[in-house]
PDB file of N, CA and C in Angstrom:
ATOM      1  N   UNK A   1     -15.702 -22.301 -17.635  1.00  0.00           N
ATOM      2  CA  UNK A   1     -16.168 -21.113 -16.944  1.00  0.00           C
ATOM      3  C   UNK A   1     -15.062 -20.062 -16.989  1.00  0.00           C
ATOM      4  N   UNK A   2     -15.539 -18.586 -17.057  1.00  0.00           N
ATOM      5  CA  UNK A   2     -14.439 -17.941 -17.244  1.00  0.00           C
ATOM      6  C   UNK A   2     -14.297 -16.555 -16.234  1.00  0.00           C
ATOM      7  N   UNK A   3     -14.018 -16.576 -15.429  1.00  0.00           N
ATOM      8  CA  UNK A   3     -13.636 -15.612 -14.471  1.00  0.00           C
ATOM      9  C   UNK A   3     -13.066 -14.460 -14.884  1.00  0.00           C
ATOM     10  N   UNK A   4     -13.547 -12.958 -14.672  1.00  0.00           N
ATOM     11  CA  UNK A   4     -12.978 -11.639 -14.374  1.00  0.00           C
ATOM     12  C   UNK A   4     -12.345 -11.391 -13.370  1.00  0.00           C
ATOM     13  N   UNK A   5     -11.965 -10.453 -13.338  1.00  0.00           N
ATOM     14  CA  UNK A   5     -10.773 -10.029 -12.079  1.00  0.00           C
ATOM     15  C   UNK A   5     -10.759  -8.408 -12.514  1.00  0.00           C
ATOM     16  N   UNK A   6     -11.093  -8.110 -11.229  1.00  0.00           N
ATOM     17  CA  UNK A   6     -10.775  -6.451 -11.374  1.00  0.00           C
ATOM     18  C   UNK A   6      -9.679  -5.865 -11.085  1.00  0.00           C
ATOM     19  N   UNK A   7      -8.700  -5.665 -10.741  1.00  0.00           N
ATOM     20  CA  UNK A   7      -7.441  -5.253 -10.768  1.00  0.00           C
ATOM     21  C   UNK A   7      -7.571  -3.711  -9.941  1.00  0.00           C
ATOM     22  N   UNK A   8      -8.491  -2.810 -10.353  1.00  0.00           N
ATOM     23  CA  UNK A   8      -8.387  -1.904  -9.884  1.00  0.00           C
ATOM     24  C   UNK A   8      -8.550  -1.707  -8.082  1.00  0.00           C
ATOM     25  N   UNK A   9      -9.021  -2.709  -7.844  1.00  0.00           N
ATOM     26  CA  UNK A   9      -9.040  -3.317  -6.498  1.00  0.00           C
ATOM     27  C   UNK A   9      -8.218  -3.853  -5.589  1.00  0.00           C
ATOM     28  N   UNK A  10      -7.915  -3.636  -4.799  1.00  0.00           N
ATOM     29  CA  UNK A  10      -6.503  -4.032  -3.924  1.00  0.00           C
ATOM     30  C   UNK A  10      -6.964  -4.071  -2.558  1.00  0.00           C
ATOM     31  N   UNK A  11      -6.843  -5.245  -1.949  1.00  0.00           N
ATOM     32  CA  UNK A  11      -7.320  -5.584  -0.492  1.00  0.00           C
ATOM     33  C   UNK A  11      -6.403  -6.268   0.462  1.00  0.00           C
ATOM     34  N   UNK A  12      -5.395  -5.458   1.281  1.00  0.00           N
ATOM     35  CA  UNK A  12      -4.706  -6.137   2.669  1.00  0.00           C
ATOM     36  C   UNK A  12      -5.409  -7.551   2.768  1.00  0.00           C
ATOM     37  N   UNK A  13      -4.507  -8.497   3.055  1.00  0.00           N
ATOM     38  CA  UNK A  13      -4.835 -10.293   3.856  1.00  0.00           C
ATOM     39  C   UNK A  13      -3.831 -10.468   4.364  1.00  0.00           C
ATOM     40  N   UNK A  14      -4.129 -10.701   6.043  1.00  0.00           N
ATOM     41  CA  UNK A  14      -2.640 -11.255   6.598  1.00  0.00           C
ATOM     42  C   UNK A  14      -2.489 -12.250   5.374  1.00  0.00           C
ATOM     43  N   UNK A  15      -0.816 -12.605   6.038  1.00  0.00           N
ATOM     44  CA  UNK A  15      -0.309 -13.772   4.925  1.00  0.00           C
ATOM     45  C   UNK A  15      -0.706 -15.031   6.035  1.00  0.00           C
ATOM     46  N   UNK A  16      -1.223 -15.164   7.244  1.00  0.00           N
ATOM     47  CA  UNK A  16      -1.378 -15.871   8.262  1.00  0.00           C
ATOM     48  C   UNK A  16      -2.874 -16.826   7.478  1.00  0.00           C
ATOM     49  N   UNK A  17      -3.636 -15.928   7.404  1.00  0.00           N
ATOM     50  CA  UNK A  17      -5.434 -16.381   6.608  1.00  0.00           C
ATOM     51  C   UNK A  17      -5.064 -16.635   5.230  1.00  0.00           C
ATOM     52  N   UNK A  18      -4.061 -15.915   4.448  1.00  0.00           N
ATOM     53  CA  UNK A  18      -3.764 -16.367   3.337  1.00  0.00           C
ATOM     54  C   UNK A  18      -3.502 -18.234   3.150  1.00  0.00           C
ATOM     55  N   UNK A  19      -2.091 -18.134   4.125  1.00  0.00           N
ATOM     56  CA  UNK A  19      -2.093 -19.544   3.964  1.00  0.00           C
ATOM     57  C   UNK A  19      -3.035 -20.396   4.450  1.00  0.00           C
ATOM     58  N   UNK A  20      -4.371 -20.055   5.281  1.00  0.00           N
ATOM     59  CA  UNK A  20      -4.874 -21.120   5.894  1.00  0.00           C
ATOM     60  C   UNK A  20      -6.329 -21.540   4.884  1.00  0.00           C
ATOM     61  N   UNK A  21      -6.082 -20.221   3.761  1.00  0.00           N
ATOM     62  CA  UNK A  21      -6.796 -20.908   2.727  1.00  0.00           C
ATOM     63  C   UNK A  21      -6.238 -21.014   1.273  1.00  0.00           C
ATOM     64  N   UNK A  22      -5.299 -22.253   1.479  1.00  0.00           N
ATOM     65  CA  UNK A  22      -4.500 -22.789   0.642  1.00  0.00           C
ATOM     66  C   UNK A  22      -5.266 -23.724   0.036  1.00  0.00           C
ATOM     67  N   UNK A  23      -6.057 -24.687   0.985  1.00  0.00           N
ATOM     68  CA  UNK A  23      -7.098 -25.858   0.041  1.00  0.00           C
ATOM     69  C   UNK A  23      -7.987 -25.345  -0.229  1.00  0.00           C
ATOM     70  N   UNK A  24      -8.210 -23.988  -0.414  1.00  0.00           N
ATOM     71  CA  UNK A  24      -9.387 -23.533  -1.714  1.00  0.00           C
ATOM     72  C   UNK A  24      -8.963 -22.766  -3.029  1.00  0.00           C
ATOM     73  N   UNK A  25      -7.424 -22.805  -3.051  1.00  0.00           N
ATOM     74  CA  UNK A  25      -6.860 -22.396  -4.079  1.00  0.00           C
ATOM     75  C   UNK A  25      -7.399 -23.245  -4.902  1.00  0.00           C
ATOM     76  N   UNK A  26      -7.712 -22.514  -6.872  1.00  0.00           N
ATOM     77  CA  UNK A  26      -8.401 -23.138  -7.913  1.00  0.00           C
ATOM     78  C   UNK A  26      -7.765 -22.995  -9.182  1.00  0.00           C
ATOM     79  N   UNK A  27      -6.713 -22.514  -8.747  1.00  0.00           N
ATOM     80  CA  UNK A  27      -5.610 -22.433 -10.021  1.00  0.00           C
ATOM     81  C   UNK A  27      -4.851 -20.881  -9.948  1.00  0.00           C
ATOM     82  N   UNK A  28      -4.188 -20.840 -10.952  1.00  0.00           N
ATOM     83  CA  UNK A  28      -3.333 -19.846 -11.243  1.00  0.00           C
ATOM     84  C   UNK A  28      -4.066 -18.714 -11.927  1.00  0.00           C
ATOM     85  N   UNK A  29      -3.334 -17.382 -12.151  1.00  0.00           N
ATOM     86  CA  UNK A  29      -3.445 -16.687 -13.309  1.00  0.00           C
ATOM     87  C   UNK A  29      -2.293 -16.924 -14.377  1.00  0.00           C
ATOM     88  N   UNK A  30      -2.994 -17.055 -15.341  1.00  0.00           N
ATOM     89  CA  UNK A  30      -2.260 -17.022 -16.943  1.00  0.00           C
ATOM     90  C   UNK A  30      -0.892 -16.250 -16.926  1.00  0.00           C
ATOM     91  N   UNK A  31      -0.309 -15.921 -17.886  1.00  0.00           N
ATOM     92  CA  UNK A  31       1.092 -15.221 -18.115  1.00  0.00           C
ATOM     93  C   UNK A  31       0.294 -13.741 -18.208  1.00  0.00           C
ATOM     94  N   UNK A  32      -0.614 -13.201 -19.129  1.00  0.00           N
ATOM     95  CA  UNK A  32      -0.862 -12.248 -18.947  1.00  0.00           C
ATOM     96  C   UNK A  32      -1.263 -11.656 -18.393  1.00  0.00           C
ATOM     97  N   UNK A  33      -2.201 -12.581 -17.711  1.00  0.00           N
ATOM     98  CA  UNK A  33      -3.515 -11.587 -16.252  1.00  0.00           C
ATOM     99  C   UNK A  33      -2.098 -11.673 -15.081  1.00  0.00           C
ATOM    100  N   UNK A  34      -1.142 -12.227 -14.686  1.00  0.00           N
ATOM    101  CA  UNK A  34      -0.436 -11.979 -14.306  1.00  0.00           C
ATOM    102  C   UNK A  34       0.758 -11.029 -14.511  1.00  0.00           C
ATOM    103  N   UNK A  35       0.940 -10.787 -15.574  1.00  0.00           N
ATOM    104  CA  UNK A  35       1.757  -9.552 -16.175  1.00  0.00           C
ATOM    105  C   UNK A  35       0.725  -8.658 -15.729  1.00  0.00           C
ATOM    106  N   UNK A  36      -0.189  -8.326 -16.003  1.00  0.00           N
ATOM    107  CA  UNK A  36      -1.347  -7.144 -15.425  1.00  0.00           C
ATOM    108  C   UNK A  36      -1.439  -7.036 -14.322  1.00  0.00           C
ATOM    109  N   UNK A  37      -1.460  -7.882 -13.716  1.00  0.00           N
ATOM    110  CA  UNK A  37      -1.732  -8.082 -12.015  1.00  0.00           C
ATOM    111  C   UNK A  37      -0.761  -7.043 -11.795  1.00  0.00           C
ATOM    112  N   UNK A  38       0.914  -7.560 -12.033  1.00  0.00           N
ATOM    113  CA  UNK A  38       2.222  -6.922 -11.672  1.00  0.00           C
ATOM    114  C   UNK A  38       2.124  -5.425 -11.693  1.00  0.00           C
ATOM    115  N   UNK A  39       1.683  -5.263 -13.050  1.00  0.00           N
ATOM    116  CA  UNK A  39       1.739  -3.820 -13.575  1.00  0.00           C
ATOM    117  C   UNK A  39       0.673  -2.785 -12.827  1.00  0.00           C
ATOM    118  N   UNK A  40      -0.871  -3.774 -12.623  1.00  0.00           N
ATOM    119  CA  UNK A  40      -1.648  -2.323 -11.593  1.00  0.00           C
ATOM    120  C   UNK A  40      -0.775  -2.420 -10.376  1.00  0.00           C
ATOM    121  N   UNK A  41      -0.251  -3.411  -9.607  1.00  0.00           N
ATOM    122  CA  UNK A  41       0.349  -3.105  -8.528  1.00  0.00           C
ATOM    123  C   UNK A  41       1.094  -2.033  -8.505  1.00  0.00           C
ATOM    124  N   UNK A  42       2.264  -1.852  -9.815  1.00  0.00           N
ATOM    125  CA  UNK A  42       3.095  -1.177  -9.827  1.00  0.00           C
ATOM    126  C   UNK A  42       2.586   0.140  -9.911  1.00  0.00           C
ATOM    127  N   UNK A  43       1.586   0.433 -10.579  1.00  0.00           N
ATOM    128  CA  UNK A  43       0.862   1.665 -10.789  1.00  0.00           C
ATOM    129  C   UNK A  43       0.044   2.431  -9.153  1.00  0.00           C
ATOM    130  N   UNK A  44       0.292   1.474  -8.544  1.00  0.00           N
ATOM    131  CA  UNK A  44      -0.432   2.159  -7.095  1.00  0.00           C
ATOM    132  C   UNK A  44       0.822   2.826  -6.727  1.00  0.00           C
ATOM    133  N   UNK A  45       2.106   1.836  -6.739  1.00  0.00           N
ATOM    134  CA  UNK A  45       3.069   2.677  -6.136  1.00  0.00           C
ATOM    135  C   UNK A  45       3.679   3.623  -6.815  1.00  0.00           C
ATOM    136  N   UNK A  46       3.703   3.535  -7.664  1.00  0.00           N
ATOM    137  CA  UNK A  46       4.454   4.804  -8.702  1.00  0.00           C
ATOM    138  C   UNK A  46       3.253   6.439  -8.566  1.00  0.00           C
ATOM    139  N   UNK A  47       2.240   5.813  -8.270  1.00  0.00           N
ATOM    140  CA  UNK A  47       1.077   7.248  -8.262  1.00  0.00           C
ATOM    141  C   UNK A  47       0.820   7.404  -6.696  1.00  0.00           C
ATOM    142  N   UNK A  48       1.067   7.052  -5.680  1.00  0.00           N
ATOM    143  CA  UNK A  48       0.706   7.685  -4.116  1.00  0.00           C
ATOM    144  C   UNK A  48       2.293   6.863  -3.492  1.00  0.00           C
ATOM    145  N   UNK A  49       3.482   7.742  -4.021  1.00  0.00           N
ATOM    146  CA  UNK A  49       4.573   7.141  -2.810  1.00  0.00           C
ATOM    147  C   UNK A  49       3.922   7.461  -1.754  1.00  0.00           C
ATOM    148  N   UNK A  50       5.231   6.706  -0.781  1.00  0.00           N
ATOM    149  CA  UNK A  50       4.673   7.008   0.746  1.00  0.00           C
ATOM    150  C   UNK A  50       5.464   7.871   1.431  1.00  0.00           C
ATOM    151  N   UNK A  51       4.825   8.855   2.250  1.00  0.00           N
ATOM    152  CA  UNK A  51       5.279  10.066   2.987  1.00  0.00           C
ATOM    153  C   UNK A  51       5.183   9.086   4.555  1.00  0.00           C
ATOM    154  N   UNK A  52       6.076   9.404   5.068  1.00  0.00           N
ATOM    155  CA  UNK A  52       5.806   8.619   6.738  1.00  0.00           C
ATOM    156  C   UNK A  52       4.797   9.706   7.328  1.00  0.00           C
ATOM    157  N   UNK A  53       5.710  10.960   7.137  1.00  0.00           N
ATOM    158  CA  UNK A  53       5.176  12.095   8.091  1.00  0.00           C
ATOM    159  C   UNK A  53       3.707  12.961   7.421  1.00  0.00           C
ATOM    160  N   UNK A  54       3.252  12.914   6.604  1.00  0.00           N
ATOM    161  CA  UNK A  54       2.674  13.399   5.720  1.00  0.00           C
ATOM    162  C   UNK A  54       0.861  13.304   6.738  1.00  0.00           C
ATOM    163  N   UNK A  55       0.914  11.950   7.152  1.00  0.00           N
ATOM    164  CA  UNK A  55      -0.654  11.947   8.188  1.00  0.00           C
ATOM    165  C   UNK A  55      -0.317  12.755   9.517  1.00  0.00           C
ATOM    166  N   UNK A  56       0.683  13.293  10.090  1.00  0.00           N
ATOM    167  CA  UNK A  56       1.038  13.654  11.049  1.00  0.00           C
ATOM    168  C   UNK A  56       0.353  14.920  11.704  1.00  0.00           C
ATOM    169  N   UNK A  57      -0.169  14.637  12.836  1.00  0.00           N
ATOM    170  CA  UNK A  57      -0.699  16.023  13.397  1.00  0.00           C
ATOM    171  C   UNK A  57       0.538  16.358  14.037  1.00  0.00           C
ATOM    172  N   UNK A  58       0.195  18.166  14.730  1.00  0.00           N
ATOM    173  CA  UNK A  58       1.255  18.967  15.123  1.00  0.00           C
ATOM    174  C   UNK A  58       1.981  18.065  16.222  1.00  0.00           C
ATOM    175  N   UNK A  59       1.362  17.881  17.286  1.00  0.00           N
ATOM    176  CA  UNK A  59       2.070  17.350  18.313  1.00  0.00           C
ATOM    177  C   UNK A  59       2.863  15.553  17.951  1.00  0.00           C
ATOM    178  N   UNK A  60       2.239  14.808  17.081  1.00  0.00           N
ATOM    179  CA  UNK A  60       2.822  13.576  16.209  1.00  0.00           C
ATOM    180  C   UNK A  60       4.157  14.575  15.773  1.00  0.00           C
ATOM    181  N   UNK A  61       4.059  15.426  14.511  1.00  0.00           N
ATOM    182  CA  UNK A  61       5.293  15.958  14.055  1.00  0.00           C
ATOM    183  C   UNK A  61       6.704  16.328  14.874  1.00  0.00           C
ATOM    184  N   UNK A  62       5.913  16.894  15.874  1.00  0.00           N
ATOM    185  CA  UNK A  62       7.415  17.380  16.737  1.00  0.00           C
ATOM    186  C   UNK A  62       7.765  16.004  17.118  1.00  0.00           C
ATOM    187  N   UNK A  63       7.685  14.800  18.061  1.00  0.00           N
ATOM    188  CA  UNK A  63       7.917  13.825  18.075  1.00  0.00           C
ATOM    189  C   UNK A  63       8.656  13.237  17.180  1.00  0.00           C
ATOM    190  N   UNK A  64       8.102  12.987  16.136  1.00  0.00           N
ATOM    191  CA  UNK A  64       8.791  12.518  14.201  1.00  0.00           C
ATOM    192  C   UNK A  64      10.183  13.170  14.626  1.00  0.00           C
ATOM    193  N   UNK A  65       9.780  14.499  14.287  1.00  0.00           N
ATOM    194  CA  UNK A  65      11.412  15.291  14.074  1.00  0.00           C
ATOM    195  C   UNK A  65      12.541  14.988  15.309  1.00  0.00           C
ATOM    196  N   UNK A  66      12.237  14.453  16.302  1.00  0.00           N
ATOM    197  CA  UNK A  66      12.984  14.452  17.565  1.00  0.00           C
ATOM    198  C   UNK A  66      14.275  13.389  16.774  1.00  0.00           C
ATOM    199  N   UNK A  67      13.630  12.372  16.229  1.00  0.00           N
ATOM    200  CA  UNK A  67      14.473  11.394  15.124  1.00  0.00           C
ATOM    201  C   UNK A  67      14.888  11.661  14.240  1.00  0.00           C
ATOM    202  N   UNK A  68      13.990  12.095  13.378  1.00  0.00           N
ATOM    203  CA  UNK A  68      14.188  12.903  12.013  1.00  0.00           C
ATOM    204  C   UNK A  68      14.388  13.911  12.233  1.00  0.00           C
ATOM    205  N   UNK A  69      15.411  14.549  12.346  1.00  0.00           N
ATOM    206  CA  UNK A  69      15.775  16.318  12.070  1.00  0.00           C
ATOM    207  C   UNK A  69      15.391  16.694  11.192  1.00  0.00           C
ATOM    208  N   UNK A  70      15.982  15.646   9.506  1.00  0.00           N
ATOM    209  CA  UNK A  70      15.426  16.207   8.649  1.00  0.00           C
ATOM    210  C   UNK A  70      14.011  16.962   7.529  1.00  0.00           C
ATOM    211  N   UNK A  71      12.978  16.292   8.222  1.00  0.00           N
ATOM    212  CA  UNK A  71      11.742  16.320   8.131  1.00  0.00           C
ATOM    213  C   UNK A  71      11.219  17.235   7.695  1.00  0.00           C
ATOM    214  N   UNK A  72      10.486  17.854   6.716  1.00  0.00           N
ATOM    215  CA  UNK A  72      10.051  19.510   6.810  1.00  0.00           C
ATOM    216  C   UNK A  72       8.556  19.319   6.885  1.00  0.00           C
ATOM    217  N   UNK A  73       7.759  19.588   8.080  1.00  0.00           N
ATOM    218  CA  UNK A  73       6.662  19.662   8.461  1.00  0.00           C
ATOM    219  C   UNK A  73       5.732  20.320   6.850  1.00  0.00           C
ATOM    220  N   UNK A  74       4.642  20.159   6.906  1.00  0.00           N
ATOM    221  CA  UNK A  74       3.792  20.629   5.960  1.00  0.00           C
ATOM    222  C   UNK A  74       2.721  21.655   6.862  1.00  0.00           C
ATOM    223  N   UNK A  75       2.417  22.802   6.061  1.00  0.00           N
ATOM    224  CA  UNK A  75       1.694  23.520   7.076  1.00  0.00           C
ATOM    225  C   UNK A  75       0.788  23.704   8.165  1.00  0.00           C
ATOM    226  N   UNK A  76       0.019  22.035   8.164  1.00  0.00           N
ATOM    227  CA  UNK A  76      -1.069  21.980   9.235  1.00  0.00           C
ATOM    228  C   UNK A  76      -0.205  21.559  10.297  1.00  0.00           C
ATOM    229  N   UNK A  77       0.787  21.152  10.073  1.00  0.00           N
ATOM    230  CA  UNK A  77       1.839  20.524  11.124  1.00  0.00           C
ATOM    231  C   UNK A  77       3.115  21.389  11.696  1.00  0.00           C
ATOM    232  N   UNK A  78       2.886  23.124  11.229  1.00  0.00           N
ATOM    233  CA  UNK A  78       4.269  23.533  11.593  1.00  0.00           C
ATOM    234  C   UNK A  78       3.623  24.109  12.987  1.00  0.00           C
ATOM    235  N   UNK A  79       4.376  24.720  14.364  1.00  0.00           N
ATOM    236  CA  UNK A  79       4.333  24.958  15.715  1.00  0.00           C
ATOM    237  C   UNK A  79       3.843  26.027  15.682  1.00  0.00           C
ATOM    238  N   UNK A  80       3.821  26.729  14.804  1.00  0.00           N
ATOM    239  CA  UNK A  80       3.731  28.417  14.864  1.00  0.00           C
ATOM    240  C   UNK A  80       1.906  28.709  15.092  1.00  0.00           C
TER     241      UNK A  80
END
C-alpha cells in the first residue's frame, strides 16, 4: 500500500497527545519524503518570519514598547 502525504499542510499537536499515540505509529518516512518534509518546513519559516509586535493593537503596542523601547509601531498601532 502506498501512502501520500501532503506537505503543504502543517498542523500544531501537543507533544503530550503526540506521545500518547506512540502505539499507532506505522513506520517511518523514507530518506527522501523526509528530506522534503525538512525542506517545506523550512520554507514556512523562511517566507512568514515572525514579528512579535506585528498582531498588536494600539493599546497592546504601548505596553510592548514599555519593554521594548526599541519597537517601531506600524501605522494601525501608532498613538497619534
Amino acid at each position: 500500500m502506498s501512502l501520500i502525504t501532503d506537505f503543504m499542510v502543517t498542523i500544531r499537536v501537543p507533544r503530550v497527545d503526540l506521545e500518547a499515540l506512540r502505539n499507532l505509529r506505522k513506520g517511518r518516512l523514507n530518506d527522501m519524503a523526509a528530506s522534503h518534509f525538512w525542506e517545506r518546513i523550512a520554507e514556512f519559516y523562511r517566507r512568514y518570519p515572525y514579528d512579535e509586535w506585528y498582531p498588536l493593537n494600539k493599546e497592546e503596542m504601548k505596553a510592548y514598547q514599555k519593554d521594548y523601547t526599541d519597537s517601531k509601531p506600524y501605522p494601525w498601532q501608532s498613538s497619534d
